[in-house]
C-alpha atoms as a PDB file:
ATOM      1  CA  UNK A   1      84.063  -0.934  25.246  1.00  0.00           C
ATOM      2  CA  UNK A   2      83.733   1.102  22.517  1.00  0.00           C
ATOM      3  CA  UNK A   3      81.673   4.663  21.689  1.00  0.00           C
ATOM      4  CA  UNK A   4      80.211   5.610  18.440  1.00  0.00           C
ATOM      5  CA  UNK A   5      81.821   9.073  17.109  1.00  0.00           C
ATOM      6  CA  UNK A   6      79.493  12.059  17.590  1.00  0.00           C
ATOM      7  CA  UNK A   7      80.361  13.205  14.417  1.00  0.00           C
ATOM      8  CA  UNK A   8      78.925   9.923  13.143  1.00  0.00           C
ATOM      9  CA  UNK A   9      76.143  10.705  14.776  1.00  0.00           C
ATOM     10  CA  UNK A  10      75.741  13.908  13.733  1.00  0.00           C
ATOM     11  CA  UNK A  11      75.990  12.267  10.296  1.00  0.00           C
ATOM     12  CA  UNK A  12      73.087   9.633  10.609  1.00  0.00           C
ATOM     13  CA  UNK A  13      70.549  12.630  11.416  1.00  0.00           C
ATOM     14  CA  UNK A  14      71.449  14.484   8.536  1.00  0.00           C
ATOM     15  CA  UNK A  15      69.699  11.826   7.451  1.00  0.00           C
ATOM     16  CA  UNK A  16      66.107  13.294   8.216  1.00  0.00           C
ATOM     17  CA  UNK A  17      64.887  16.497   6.451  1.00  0.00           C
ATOM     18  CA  UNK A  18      67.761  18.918   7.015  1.00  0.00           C
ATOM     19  CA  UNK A  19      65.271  22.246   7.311  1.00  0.00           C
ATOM     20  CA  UNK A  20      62.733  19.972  10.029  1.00  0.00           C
ATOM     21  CA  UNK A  21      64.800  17.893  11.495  1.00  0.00           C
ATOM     22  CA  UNK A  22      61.913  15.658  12.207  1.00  0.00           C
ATOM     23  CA  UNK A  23      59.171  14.079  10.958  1.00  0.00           C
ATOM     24  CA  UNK A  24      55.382  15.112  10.381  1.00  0.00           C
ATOM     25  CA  UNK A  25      52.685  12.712  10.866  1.00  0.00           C
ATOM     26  CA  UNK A  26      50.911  12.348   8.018  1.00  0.00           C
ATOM     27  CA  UNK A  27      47.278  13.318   8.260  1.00  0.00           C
ATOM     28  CA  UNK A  28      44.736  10.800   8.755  1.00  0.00           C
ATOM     29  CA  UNK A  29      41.672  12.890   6.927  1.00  0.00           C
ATOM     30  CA  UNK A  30      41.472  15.233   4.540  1.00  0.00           C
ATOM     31  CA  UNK A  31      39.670  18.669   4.965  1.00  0.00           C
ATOM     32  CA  UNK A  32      36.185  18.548   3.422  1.00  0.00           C
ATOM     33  CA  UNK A  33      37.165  21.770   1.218  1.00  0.00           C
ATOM     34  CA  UNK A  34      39.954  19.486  -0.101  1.00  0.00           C
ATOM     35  CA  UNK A  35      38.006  16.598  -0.691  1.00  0.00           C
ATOM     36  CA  UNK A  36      35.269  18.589  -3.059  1.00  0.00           C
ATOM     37  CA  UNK A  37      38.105  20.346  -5.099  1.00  0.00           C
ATOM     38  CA  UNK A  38      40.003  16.764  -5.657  1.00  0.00           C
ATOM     39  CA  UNK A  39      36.606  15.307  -6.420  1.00  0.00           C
ATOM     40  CA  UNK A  40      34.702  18.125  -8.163  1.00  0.00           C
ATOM     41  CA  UNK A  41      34.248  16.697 -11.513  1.00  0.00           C
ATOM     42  CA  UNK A  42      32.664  13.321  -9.916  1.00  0.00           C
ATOM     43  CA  UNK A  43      30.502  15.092  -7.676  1.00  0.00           C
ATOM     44  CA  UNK A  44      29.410  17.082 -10.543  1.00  0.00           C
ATOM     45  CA  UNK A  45      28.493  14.743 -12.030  1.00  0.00           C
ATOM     46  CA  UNK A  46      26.225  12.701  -9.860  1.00  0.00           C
ATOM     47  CA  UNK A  47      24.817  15.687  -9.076  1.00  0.00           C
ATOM     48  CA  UNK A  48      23.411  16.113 -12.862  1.00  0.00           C
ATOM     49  CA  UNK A  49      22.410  12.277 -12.902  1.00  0.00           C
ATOM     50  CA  UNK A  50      20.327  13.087  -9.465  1.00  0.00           C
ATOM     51  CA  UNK A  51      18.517  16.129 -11.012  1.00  0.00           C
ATOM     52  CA  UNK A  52      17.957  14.240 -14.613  1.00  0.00           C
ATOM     53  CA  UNK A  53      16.270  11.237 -12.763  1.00  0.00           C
ATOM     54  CA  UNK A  54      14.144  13.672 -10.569  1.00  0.00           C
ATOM     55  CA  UNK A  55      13.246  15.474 -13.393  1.00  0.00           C
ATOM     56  CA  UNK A  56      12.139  12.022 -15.563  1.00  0.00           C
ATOM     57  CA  UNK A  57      10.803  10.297 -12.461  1.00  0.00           C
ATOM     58  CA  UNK A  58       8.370  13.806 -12.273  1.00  0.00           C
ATOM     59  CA  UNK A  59       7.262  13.382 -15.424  1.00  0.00           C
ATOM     60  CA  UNK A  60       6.316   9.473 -16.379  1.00  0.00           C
ATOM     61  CA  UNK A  61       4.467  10.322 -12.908  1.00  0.00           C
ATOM     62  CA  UNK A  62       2.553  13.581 -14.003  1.00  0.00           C
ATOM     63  CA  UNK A  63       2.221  11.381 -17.213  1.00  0.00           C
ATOM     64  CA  UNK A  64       0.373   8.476 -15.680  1.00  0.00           C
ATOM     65  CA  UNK A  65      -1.945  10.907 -13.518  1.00  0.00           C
ATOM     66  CA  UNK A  66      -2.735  12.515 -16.285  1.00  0.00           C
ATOM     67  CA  UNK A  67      -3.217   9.968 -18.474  1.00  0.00           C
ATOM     68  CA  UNK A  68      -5.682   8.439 -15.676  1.00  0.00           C
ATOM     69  CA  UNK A  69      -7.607  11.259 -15.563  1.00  0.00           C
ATOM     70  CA  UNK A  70      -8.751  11.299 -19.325  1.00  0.00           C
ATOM     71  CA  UNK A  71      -9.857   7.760 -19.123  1.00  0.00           C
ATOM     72  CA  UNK A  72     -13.213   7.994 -17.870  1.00  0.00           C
ATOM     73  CA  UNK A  73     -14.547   5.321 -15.353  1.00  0.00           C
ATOM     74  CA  UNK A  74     -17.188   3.016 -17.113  1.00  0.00           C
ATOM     75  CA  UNK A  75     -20.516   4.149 -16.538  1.00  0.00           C
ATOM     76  CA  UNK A  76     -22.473   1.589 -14.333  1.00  0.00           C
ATOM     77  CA  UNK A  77     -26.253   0.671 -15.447  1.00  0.00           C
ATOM     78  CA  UNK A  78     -28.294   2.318 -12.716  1.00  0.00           C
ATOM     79  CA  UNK A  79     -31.115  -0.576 -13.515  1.00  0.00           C
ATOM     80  CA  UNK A  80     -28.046  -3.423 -12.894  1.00  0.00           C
ATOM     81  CA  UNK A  81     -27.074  -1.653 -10.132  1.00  0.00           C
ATOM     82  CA  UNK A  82     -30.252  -1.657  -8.163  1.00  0.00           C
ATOM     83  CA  UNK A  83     -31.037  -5.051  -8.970  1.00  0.00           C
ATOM     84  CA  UNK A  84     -27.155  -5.752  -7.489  1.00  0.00           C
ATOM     85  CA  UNK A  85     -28.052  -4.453  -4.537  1.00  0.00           C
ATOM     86  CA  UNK A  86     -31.214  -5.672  -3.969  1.00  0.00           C
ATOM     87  CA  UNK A  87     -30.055  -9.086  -4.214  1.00  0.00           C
ATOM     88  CA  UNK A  88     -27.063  -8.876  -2.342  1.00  0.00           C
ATOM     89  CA  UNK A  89     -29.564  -7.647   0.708  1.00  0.00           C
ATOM     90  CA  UNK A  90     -32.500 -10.538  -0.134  1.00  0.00           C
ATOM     91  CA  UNK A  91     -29.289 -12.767   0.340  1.00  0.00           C
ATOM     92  CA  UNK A  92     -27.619 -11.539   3.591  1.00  0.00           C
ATOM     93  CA  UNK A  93     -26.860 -14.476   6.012  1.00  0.00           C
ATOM     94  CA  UNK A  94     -27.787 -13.570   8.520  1.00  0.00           C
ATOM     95  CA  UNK A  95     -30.044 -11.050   7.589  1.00  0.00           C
ATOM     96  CA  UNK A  96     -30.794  -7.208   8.776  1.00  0.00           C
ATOM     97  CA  UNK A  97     -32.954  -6.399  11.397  1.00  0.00           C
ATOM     98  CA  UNK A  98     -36.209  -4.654  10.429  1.00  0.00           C
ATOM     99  CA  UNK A  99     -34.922  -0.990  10.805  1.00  0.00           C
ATOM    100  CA  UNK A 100     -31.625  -1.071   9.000  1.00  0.00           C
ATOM    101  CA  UNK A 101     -33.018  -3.156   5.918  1.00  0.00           C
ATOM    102  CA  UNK A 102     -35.615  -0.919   5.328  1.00  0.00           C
ATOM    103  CA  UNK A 103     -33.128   2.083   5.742  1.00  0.00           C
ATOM    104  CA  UNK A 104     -30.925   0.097   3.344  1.00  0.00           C
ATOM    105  CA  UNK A 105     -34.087  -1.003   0.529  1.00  0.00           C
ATOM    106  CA  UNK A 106     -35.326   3.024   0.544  1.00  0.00           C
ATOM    107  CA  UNK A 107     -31.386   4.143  -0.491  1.00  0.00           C
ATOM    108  CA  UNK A 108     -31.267   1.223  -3.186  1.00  0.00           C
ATOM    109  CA  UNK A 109     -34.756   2.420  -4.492  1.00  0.00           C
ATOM    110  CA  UNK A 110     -33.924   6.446  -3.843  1.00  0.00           C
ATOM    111  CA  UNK A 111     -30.270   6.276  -5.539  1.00  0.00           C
ATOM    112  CA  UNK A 112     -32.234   3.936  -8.902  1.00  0.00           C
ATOM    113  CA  UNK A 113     -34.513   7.004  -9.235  1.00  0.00           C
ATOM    114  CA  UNK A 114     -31.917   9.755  -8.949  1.00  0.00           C
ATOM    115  CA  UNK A 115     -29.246   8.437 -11.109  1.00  0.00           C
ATOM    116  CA  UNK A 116     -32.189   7.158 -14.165  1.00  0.00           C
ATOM    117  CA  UNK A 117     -34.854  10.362 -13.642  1.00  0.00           C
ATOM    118  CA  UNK A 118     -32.218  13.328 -12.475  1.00  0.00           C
ATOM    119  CA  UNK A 119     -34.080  13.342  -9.082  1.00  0.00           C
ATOM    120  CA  UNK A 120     -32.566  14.794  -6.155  1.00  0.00           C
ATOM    121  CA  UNK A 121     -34.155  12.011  -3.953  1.00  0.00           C
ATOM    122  CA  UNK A 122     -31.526  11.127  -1.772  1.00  0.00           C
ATOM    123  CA  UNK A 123     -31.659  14.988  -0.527  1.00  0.00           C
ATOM    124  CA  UNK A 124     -35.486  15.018   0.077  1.00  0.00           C
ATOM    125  CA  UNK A 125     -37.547  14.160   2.786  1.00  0.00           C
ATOM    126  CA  UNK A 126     -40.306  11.520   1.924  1.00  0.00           C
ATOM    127  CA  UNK A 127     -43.293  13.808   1.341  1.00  0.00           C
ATOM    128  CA  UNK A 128     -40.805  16.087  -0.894  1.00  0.00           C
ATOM    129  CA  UNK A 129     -40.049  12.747  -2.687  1.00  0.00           C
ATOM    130  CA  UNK A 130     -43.703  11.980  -3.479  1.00  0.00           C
ATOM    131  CA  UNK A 131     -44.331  15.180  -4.405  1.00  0.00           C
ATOM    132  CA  UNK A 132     -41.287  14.628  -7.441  1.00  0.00           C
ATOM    133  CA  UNK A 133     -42.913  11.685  -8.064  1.00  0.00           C
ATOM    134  CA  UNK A 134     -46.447  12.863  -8.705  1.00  0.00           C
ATOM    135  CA  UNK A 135     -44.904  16.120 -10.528  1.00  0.00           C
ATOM    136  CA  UNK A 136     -42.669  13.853 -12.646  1.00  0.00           C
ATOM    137  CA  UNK A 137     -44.304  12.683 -15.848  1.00  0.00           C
ATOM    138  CA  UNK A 138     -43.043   9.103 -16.218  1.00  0.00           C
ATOM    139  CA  UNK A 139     -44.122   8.264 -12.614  1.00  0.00           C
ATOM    140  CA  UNK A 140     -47.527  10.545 -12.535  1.00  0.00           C
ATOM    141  CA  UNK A 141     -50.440   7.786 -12.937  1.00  0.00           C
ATOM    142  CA  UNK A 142     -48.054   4.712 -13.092  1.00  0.00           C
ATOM    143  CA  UNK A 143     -46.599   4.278  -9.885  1.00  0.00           C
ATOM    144  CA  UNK A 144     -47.806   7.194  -7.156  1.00  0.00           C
ATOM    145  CA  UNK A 145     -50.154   4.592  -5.317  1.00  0.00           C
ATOM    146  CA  UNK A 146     -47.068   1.701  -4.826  1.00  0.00           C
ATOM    147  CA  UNK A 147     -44.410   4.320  -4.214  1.00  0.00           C
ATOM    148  CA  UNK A 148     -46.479   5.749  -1.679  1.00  0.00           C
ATOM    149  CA  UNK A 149     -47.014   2.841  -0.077  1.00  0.00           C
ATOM    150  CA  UNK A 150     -43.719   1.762  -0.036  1.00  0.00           C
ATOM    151  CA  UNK A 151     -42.264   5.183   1.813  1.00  0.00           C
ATOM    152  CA  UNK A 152     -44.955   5.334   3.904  1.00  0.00           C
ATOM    153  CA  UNK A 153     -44.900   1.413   5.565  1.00  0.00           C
ATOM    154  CA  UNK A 154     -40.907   2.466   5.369  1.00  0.00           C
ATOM    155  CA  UNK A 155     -41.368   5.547   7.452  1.00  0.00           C
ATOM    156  CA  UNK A 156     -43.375   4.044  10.202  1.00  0.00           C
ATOM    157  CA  UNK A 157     -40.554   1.165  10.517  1.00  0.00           C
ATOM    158  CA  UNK A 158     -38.018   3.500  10.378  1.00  0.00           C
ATOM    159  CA  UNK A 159     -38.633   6.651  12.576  1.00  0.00           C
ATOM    160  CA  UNK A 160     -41.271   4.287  15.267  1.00  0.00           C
ATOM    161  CA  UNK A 161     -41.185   1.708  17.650  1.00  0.00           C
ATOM    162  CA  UNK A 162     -43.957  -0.598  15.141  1.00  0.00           C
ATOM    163  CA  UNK A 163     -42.138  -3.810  14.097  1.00  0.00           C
ATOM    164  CA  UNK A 164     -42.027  -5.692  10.911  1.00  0.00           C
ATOM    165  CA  UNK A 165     -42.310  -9.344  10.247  1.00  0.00           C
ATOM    166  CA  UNK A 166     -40.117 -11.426   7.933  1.00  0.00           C
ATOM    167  CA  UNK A 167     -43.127 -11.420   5.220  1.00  0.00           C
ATOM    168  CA  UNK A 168     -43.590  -7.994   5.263  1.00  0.00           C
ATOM    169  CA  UNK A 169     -40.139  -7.508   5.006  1.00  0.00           C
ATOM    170  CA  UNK A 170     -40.037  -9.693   1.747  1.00  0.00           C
ATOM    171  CA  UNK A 171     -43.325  -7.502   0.379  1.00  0.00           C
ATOM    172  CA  UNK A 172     -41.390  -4.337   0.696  1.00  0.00           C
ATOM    173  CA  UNK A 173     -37.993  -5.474  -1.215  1.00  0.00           C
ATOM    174  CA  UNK A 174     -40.799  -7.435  -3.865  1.00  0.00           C
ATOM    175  CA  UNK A 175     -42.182  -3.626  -4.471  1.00  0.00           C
ATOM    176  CA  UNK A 176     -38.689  -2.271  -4.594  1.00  0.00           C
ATOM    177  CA  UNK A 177     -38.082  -4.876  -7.209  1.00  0.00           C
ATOM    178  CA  UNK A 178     -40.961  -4.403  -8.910  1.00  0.00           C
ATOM    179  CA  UNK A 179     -40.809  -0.960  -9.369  1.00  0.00           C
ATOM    180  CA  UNK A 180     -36.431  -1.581 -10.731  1.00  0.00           C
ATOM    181  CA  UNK A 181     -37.907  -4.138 -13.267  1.00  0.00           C
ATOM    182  CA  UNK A 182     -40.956  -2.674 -14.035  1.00  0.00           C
ATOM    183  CA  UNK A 183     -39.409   0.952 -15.104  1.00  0.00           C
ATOM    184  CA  UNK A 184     -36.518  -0.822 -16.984  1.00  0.00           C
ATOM    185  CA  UNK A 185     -39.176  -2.469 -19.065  1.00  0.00           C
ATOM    186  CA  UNK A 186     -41.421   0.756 -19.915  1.00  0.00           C
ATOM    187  CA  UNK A 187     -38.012   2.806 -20.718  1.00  0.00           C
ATOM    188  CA  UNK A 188     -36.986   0.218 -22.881  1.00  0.00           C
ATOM    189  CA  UNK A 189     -40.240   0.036 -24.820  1.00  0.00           C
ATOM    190  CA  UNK A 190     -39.959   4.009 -25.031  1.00  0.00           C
ATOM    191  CA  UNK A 191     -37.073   3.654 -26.429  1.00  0.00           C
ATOM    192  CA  UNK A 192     -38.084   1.575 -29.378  1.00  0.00           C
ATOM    193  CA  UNK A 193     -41.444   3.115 -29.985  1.00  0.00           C
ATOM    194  CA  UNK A 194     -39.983   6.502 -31.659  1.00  0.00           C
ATOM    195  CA  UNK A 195     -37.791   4.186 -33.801  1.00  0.00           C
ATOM    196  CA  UNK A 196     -40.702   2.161 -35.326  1.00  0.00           C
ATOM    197  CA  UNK A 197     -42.632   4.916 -35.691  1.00  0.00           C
ATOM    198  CA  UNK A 198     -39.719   7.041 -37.660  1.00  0.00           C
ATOM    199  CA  UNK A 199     -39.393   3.915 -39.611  1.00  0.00           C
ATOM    200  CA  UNK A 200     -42.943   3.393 -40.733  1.00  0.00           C
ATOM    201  CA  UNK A 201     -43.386   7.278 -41.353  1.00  0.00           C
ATOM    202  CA  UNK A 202     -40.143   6.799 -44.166  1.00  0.00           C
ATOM    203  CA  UNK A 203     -42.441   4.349 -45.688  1.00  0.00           C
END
């Protein structure tokens, strides 16, 4: 049986570092510090990339809004409207009872008049309505006698226990239409008048 020389052995671990005389495990991670140093140009730039697409993404977006804002919504017809609305509720399967249709046909008639005559009537009560309308020189002597009918049947239906059959019902939103139509048609003749007359004075 043989044994190895010590001074052979002493020779195979001059084999490892001479100073250690071991080995260090090498380190799994990196510090953080280290990382960012190694990596500082990269990081750099993604980080300018980041801050250029905030930056264009900020404004195509303050572009749009803005761009939204100067194009002004189209103007709807106040006469097209009303008549809109009044046949969307003379067509409502099934339809409203009494108290909420003639809630709904005094809004359709109140908003036509405020938006066409500058009218506050959606913010007056009915007898400070009428009293616009008799004031107001389009309505005064055309229209006092039906729109006072109209609010007053209306106010009895909607602030009292009196009920409304299905034909009265149909005579209120035929006044309502009747009054739409029948403005349209006198504005639109006022309208023309001052032309014909400015043409036959040039003559």
């Amino acid at each position: 049986m043989t044994f190895s020389n010590p001074t052979q052995v002493q020779d195979r671990v001059t084999w490892l570092d001479p100073v250690l005389q071991k080995d260090k495990p090498i380190p799994l991670f990196k510090p953080l510090t280290q990382i960012i140093s190694e990596n500082a140009w990269t990081f750099g730039l993604l980080a300018l990339i980041l801050f250029v697409g905030v930056l264009a993404w900020l404004y195509l977006r303050n572009r749009s809004s803005s761009s939204l804002e100067q194009v002004p919504p189209p103007a709807i017809d106040p006469y097209q409207e009303a008549l809109d609305n009044i046949t969307e509720l003379q067509g409502r399967k099934p339809g409203l009872q009494p108290k909420p249709f003639v809630f709904r046909l005094s809004e359709i008639l109140r908003v036509y008049v405020e938006k066409l005559f500058n009218v506050p009537a959606m913010e007056l009560t009915s007898e400070e309505f009428m009293r616009e309308i008799v004031s107001h020189s389009f309505f005064r002597n055309r229209y006092e006698d039906l729109l006072r009918e109209f609010v007053d049947r209306g106010d009895r239906v909607k602030y009292s226990k009196e009920l409304m059959g299905q034909d009265e019902m149909n005579q209120l939103l035929n006044t309502a239409l009747h009054i739409v139509k029948d403005t349209h048609m006198r504005l639109q003749e006022e309208k023309i008048q001052p032309r014909s007359v400015n043409t036959t004075n040039s003559k």
